[in-house]
N, C-alpha and C. Protein backbone atom coordinates (compact mmCIF):
# COMPACT_ATOMS: atom_id res chain seq x y z
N UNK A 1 40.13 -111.07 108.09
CA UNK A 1 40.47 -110.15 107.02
C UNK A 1 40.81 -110.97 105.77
N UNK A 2 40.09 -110.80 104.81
CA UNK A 2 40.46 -111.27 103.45
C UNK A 2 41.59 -110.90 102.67
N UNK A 3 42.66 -112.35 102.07
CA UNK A 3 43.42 -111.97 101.44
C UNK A 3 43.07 -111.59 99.95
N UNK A 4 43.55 -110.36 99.47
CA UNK A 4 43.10 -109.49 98.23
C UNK A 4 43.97 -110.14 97.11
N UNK A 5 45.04 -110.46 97.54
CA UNK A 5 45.64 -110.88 96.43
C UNK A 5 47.14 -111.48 96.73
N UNK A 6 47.37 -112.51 96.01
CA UNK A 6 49.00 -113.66 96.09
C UNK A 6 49.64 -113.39 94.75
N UNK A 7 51.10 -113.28 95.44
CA UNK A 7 52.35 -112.28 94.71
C UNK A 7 52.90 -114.06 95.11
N UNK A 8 53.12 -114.56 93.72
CA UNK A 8 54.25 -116.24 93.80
C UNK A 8 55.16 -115.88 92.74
N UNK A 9 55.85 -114.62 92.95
CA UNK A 9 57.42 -114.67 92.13
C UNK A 9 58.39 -114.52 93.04
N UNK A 10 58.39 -115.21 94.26
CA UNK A 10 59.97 -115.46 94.80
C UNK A 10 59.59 -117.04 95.62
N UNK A 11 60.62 -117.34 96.57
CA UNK A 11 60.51 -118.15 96.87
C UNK A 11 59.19 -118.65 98.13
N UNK A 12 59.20 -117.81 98.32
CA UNK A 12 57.34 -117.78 99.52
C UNK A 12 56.66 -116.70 98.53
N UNK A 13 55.65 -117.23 99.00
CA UNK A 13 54.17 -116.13 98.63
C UNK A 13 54.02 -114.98 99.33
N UNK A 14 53.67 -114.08 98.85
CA UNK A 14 53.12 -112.99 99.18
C UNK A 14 51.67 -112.48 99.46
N UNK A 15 51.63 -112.62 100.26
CA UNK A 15 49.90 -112.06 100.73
C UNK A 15 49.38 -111.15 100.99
N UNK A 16 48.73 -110.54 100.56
CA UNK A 16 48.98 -109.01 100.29
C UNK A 16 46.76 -108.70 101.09
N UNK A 17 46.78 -108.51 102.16
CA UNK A 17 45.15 -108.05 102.62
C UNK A 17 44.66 -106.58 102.05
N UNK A 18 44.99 -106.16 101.05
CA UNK A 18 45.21 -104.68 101.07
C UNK A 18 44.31 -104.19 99.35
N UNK A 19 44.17 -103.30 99.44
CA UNK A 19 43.90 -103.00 97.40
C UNK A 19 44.92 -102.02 96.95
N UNK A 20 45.77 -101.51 97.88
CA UNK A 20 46.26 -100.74 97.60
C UNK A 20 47.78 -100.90 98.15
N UNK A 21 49.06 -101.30 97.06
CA UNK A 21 50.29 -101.37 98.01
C UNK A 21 50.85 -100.63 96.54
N UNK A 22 52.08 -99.39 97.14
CA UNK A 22 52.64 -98.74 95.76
C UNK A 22 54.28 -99.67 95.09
N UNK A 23 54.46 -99.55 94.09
CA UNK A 23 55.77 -100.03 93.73
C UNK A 23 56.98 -100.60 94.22
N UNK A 24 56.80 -99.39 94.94
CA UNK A 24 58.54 -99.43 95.49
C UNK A 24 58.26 -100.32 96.77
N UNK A 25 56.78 -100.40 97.31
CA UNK A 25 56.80 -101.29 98.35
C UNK A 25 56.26 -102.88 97.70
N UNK A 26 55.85 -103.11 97.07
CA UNK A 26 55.76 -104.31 96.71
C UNK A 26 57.20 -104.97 96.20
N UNK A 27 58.11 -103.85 95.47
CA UNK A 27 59.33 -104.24 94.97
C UNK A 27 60.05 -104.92 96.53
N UNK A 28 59.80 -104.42 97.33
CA UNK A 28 60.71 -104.52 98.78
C UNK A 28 59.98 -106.25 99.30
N UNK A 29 58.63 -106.26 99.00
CA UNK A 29 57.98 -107.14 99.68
C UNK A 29 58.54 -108.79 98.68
N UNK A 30 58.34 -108.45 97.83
CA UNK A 30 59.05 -109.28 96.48
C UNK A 30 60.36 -109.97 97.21
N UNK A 31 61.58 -108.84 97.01
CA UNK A 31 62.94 -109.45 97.73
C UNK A 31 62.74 -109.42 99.08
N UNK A 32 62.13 -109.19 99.98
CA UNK A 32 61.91 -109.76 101.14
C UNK A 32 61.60 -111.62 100.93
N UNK A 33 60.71 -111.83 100.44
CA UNK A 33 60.47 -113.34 99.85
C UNK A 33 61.33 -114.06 99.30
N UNK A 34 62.65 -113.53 99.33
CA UNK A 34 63.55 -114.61 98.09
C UNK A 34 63.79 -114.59 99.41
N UNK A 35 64.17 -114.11 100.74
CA UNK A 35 65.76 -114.46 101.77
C UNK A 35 65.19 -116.09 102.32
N UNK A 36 66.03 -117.19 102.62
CA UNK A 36 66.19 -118.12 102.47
C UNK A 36 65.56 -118.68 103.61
N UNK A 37 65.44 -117.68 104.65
CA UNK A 37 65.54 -118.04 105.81
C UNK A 37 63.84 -117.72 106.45
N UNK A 38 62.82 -116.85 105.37
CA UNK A 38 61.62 -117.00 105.60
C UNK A 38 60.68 -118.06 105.57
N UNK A 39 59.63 -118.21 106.64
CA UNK A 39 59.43 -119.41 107.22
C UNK A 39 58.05 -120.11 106.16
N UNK A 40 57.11 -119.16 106.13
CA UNK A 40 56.46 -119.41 105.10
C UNK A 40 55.69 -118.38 104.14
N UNK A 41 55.51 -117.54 104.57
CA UNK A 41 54.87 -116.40 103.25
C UNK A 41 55.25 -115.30 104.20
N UNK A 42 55.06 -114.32 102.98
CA UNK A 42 54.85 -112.81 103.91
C UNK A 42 53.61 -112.29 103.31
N UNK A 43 53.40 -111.12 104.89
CA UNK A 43 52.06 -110.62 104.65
C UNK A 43 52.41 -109.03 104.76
N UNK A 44 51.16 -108.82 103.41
CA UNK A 44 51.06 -107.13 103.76
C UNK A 44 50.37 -106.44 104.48
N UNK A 45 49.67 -105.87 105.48
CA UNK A 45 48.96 -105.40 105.97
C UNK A 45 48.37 -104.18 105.26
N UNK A 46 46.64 -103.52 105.52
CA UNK A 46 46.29 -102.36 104.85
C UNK A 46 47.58 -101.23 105.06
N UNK A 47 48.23 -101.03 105.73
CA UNK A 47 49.10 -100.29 106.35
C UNK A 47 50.40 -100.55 105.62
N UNK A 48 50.56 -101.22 104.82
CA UNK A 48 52.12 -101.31 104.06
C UNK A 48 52.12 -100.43 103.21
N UNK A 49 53.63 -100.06 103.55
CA UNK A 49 54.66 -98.73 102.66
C UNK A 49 55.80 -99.00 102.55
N UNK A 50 56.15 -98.76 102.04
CA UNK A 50 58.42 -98.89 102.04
C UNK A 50 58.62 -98.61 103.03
N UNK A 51 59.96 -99.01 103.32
CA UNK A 51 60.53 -98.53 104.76
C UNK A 51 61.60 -98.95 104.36
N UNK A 52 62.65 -98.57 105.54
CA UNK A 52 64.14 -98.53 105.03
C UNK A 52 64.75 -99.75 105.71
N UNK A 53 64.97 -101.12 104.80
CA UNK A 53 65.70 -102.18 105.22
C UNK A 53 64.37 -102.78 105.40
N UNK A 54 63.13 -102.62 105.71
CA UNK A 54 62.18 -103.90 105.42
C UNK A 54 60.59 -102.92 105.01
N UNK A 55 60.16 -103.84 104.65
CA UNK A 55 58.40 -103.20 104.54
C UNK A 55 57.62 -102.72 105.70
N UNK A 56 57.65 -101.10 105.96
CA UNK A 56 56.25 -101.30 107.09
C UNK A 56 54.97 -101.79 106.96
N UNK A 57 54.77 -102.16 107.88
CA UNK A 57 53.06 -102.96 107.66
C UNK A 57 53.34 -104.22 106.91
N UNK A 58 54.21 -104.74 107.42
CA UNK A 58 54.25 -106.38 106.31
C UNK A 58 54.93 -107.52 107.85
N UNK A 59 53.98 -108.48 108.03
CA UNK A 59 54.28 -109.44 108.70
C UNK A 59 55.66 -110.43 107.94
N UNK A 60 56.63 -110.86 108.81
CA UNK A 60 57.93 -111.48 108.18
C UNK A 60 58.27 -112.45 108.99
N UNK A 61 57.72 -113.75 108.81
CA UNK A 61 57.71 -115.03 109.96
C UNK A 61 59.51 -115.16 109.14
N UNK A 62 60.32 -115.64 110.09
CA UNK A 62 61.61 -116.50 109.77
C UNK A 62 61.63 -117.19 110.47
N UNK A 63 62.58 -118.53 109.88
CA UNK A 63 63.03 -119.34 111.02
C UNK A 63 64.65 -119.43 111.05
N UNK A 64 65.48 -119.63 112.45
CA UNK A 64 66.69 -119.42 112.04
C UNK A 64 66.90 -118.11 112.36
N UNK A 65 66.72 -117.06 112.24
CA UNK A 65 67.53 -115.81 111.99
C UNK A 65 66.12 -114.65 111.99
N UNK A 66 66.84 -113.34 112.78
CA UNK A 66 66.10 -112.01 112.90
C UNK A 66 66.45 -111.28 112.01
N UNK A 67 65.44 -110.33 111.48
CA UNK A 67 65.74 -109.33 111.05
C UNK A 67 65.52 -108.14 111.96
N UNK A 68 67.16 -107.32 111.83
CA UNK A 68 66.70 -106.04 113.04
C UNK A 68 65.35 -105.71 112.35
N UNK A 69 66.19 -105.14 111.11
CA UNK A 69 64.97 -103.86 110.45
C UNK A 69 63.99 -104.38 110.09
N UNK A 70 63.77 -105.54 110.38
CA UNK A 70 62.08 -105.95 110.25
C UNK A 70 61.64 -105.69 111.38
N UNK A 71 61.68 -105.83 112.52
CA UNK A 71 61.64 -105.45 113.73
C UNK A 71 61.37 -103.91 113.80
N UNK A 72 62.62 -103.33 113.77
CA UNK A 72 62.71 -101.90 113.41
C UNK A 72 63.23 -101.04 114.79
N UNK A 73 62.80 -99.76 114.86
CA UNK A 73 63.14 -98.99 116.06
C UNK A 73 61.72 -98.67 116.42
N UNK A 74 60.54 -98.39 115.95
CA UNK A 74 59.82 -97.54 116.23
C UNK A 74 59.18 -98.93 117.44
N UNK A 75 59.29 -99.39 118.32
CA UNK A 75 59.05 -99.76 119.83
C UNK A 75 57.04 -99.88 119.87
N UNK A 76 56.91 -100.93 119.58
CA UNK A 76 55.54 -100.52 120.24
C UNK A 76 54.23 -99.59 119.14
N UNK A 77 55.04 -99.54 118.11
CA UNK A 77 54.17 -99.13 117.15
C UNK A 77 52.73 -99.35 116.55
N UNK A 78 51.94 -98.40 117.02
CA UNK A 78 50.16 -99.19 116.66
C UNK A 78 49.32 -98.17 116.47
N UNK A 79 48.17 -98.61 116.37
CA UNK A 79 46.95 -98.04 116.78
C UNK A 79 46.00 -97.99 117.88
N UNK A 80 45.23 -97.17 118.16
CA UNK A 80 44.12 -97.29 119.25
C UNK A 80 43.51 -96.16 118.96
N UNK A 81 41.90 -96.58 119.23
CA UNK A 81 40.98 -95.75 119.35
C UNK A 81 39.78 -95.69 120.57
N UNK A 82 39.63 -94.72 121.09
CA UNK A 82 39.02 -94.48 121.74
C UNK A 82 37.83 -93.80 121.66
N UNK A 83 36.42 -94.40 122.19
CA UNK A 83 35.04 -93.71 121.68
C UNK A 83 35.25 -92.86 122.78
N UNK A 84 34.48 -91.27 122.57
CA UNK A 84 34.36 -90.39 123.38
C UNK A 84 32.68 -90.53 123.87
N UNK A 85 32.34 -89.53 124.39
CA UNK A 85 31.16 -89.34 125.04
C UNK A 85 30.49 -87.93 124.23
N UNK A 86 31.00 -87.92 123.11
CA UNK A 86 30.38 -86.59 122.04
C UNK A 86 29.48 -87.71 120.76
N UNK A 87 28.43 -87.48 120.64
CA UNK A 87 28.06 -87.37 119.22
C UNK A 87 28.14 -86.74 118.11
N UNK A 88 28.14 -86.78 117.30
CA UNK A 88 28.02 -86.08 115.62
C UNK A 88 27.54 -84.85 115.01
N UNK A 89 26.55 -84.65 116.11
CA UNK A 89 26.11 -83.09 116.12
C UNK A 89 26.20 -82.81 116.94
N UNK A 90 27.23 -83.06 117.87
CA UNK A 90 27.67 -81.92 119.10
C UNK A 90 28.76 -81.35 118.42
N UNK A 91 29.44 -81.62 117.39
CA UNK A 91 30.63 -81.28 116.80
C UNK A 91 30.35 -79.79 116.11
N UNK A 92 31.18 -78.68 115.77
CA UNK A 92 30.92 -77.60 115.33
C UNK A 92 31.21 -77.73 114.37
N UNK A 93 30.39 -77.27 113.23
CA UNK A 93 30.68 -77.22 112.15
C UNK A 93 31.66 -76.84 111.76
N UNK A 94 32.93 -76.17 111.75
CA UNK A 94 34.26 -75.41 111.92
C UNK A 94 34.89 -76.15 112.36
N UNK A 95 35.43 -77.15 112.19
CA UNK A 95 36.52 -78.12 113.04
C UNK A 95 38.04 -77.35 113.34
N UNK A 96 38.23 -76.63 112.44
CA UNK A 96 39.33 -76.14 112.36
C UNK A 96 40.15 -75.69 114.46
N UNK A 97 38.83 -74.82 114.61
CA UNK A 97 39.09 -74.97 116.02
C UNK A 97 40.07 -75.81 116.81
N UNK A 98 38.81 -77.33 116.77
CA UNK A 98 39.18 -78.17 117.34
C UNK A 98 40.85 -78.99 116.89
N UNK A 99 40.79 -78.64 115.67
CA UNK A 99 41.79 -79.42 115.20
C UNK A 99 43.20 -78.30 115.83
N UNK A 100 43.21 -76.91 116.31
CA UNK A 100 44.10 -76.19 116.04
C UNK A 100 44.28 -76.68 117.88
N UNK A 101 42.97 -76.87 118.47
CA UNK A 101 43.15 -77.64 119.94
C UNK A 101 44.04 -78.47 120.13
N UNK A 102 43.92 -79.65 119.43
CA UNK A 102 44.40 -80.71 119.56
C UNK A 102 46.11 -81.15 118.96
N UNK A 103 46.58 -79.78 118.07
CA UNK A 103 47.73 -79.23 118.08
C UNK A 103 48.52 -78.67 118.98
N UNK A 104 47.76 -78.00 119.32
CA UNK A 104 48.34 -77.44 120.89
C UNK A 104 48.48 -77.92 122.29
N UNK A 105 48.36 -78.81 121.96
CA UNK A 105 48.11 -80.20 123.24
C UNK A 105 49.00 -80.96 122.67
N UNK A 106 49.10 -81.48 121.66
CA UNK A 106 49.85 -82.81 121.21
C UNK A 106 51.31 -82.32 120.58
N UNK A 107 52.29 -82.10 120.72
CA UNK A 107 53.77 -81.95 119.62
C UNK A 107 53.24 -83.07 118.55
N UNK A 108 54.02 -82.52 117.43
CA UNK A 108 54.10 -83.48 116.07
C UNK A 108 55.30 -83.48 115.58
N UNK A 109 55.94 -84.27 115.24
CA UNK A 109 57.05 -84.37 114.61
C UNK A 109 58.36 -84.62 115.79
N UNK A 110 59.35 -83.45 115.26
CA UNK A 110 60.55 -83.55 116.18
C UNK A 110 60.58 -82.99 117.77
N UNK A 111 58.82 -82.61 117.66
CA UNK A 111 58.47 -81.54 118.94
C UNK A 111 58.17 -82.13 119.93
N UNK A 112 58.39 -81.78 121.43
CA UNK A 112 58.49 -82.81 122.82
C UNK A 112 57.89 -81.46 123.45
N UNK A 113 57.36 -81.86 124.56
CA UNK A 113 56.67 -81.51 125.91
C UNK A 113 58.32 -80.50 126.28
N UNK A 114 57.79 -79.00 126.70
CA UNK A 114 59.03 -78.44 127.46
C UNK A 114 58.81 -77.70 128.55
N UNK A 115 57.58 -77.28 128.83
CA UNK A 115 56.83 -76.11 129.28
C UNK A 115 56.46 -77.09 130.69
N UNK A 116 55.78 -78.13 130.35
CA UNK A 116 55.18 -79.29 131.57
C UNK A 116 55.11 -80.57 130.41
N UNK A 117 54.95 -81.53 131.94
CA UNK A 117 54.80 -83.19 131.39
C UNK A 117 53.51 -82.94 130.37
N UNK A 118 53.52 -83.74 129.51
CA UNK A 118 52.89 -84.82 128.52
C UNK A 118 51.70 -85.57 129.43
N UNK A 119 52.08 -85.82 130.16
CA UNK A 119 51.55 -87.32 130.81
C UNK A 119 51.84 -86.89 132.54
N UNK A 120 51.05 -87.45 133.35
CA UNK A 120 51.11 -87.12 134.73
C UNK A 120 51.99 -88.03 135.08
N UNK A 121 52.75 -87.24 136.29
CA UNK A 121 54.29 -87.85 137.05
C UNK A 121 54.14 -89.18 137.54
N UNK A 122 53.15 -89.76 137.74
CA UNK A 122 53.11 -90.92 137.93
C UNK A 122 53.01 -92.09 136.99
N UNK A 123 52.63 -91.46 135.94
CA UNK A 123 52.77 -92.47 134.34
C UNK A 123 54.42 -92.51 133.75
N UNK A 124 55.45 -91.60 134.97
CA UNK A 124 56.73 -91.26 134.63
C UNK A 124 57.37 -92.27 135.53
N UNK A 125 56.54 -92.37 136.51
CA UNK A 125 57.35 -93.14 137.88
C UNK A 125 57.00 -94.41 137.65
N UNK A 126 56.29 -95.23 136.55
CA UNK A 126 55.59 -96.24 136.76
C UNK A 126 56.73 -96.96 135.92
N UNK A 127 56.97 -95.79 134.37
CA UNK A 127 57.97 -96.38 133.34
C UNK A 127 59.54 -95.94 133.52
N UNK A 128 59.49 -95.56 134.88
CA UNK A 128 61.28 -95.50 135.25
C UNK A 128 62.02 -96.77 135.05
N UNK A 129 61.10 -97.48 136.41
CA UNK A 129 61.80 -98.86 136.54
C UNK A 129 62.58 -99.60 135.66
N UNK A 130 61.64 -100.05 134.40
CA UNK A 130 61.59 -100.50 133.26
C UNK A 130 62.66 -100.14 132.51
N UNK A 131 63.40 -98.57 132.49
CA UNK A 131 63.97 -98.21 131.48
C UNK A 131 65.27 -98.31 132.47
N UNK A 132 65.45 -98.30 133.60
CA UNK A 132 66.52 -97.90 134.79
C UNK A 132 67.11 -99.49 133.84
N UNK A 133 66.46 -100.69 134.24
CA UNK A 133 66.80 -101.75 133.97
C UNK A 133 67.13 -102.14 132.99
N UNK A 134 66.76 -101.66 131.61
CA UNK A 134 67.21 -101.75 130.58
C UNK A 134 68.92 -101.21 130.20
N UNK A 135 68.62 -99.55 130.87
CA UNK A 135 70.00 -98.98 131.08
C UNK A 135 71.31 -99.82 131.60
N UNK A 136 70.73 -100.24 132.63
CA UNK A 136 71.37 -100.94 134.22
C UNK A 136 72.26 -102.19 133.14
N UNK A 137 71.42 -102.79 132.20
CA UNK A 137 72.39 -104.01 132.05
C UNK A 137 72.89 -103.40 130.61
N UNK A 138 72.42 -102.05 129.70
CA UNK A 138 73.06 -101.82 128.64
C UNK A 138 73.22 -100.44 128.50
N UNK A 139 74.29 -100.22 130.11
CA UNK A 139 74.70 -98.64 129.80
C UNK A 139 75.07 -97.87 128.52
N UNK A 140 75.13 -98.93 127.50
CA UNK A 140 75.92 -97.85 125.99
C UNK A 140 74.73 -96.99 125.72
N UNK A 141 73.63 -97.59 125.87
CA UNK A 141 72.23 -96.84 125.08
C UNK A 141 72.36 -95.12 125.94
N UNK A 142 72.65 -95.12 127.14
CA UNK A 142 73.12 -93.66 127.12
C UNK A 142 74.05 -92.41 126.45
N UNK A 143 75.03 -93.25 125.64
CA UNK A 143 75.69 -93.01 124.46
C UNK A 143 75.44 -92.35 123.48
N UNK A 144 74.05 -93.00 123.29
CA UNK A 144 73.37 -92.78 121.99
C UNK A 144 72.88 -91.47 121.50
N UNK A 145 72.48 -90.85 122.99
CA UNK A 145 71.82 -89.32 122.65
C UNK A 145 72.29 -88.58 123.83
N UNK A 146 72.36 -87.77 123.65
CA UNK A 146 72.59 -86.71 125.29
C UNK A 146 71.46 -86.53 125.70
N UNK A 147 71.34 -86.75 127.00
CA UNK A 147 70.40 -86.08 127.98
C UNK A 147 69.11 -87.44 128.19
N UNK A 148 69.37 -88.23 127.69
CA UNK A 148 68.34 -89.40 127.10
C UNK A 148 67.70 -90.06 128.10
N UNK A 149 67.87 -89.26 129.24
CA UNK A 149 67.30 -89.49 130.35
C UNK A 149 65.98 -89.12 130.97
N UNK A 150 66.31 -87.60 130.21
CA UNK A 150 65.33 -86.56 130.25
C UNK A 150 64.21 -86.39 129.07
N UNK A 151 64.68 -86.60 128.18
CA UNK A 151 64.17 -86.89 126.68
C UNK A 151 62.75 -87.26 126.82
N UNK A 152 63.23 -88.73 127.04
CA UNK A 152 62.23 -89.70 126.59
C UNK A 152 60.97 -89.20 127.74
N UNK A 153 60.79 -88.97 128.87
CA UNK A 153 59.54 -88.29 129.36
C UNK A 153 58.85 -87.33 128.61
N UNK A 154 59.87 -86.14 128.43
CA UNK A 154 59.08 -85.20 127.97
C UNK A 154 58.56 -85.42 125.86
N UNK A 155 58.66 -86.71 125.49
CA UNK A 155 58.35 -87.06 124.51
C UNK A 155 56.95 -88.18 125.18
N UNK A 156 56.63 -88.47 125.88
CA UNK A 156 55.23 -89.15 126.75
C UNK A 156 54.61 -87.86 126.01
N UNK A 157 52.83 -88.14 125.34
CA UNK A 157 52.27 -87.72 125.04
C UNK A 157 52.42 -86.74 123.93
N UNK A 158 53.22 -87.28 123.07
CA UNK A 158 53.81 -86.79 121.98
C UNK A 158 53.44 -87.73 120.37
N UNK A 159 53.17 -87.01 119.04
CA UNK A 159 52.86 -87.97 118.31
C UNK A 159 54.04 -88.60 117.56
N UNK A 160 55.14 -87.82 117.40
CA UNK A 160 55.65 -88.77 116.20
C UNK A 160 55.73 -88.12 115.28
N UNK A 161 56.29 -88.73 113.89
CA UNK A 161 56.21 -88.03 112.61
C UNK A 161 55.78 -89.54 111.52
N UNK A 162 56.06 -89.11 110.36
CA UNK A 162 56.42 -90.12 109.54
C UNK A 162 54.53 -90.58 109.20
N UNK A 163 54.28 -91.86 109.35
CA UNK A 163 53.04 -91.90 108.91
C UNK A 163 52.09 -92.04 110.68
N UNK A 164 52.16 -91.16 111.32
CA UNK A 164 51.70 -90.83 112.79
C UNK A 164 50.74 -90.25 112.91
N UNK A 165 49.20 -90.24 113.26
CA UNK A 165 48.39 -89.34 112.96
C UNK A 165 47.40 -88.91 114.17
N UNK A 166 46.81 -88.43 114.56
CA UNK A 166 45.55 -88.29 115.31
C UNK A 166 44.16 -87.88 114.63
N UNK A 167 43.12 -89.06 114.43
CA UNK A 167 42.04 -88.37 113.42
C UNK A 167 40.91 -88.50 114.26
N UNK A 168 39.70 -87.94 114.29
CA UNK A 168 38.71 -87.51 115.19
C UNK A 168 37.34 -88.59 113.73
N UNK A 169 36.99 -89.22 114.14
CA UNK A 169 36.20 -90.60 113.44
C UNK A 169 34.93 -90.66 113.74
N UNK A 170 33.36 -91.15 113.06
CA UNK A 170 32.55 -91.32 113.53
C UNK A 170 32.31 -93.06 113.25
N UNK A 171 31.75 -93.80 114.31
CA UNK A 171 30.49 -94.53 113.23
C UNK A 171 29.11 -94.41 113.29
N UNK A 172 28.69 -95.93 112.76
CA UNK A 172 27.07 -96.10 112.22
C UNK A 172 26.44 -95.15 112.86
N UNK A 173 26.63 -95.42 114.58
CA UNK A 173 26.10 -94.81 115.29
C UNK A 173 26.17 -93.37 115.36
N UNK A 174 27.01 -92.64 114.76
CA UNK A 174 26.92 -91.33 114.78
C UNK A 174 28.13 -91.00 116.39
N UNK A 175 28.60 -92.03 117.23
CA UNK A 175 29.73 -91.81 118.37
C UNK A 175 30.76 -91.32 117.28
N UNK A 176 31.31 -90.05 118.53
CA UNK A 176 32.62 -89.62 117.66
C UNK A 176 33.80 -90.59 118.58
N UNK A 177 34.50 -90.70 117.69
CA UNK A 177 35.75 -91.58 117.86
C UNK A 177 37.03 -90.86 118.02
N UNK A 178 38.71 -91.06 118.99
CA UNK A 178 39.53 -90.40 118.62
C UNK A 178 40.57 -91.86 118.31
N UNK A 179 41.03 -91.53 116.94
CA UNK A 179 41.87 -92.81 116.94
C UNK A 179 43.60 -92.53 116.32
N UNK A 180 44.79 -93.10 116.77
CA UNK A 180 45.23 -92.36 117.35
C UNK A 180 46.61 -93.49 116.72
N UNK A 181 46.94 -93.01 116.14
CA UNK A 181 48.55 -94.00 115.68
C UNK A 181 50.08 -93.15 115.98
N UNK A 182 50.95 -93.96 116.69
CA UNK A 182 52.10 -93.33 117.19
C UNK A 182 52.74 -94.89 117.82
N UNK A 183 53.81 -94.28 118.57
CA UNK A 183 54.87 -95.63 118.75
C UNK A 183 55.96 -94.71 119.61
N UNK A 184 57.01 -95.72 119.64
CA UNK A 184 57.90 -94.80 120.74
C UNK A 184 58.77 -93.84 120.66
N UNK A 185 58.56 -93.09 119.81
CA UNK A 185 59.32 -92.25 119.62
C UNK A 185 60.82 -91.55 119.94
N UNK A 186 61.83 -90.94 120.66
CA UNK A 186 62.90 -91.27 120.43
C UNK A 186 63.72 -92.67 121.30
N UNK A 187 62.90 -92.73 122.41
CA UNK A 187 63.26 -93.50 123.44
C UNK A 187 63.77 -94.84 122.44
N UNK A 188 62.56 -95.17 121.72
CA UNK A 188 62.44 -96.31 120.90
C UNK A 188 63.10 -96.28 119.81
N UNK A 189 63.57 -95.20 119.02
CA UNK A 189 64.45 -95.24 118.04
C UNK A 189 66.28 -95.62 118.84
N UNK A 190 66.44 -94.84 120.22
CA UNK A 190 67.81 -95.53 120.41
C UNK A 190 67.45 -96.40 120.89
N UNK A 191 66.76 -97.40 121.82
CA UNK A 191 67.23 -98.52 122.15
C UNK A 191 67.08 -99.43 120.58
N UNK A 192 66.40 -99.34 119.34
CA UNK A 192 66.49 -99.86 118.79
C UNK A 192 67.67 -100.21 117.58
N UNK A 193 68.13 -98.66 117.72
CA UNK A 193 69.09 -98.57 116.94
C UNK A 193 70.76 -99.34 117.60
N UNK A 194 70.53 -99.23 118.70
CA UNK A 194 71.53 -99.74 119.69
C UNK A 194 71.49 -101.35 119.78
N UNK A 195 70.34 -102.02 119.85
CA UNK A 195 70.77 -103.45 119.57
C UNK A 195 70.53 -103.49 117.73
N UNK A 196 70.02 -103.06 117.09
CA UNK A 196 70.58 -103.01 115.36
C UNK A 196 72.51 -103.20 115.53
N UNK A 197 72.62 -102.15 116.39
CA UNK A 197 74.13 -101.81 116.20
C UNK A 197 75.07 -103.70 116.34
N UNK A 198 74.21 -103.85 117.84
CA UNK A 198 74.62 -105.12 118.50
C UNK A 198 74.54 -106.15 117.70
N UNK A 199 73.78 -106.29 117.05
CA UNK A 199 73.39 -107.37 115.91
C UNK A 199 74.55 -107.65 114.97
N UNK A 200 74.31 -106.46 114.37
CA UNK A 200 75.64 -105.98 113.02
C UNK A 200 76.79 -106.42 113.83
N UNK A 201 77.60 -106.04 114.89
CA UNK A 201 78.65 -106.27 115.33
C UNK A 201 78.76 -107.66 115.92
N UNK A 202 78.13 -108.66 116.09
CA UNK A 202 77.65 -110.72 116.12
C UNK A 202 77.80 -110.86 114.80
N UNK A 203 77.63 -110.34 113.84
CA UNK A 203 77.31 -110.63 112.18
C UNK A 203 78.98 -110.91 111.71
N UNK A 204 79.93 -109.90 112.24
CA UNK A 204 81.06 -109.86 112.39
C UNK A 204 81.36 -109.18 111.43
């Protein structure tokens, strides 16, 4: 990926892969570059926006020292796409349909699975373990939310809010594509917010 353009008004460079980054996030990416403790440049990704306490979509090498909120809460945050087995004119001209489908299948926003699982019981039993153990050595994170036990399943197969999307894609070839950005949604906002907390309270 080609860098588009180098920002040298702080103390590292700024590398910016993108044509498009707005104000208030370049302003952030700027003083991100003065802190003392960055290792050698920062990068923007096509995907950079403001965010609260660091840039989303901006790579932040340090040495010495973490940043929570560069890190963040959102757990696992990405993309993926998946080619289907539809072509380009199998699609109905009327998408609306499909799109009102794929609403009704997916929650958006603050909305979770209530009716039935998201995801089959065994994609539940696989990521127990994992979270039992996390719990097991940092019971506070149950603290954090009520019921947070129960939660985080019925948020499996759920999108998210914020910049979260599901878009239905073609290429050259005319394959339709489903590609698909989300992250962990609340599970991932408390355990993240919970070692943020941990951090701040070492900081003294």
């Amino acid at each position: 990926m080609p860098i588009k353009r180098i920002i040298t008004k702080a103390k590292v460079p700024v590398k910016i892969y993108t044509d498009d980054v707005d104000p208030q996030a370049m302003t952030q990416l700027v003083n991100i570059a003065q802190l003392p403790f960055i290792h050698s440049h920062v990068a923007a990704m096509p995907d950079v926006h403001v965010g609260i306490g660091a840039t989303v979509g901006a790579v932040i090498p340090t040495k010495g020292a973490i940043i929570p909120a560069a890190v963040g809460v959102d757990i696992g945050c990405g993309m993926n796409a998946v080619r289907l087995s539809l072509k380009a004119g199998q699609l109905p001209d009327n998408l609306k349909p499909v799109r009102a489908a794929i609403e009704a299948a997916v929650p958006v926003g603050f909305a979770m699975h209530t009716d039935k699982p998201g995801v089959p019981a065994s994609t539940v039993r696989a990521l127990d373990g994992g979270l039992d153990r996390i719990v097991g050595k940092h019971p506070g994170i149950l603290k954090m939310q009520k019921h947070v036990e129960r939660i985080w399943a019925q948020q499996l197969g759920t999108l998210g809010g914020g910049n979260h999307f599901i878009e239905l894609c073609l290429d050259e070839n005319q394959d339709v594509w489903v590609m698909l950005h989300s992250g962990s949604r609340g599970i991932g906002n408390i355990i993240g917010r919970y070692f943020i907390d941990l951090a701040r309270k070492d900081m003294g």
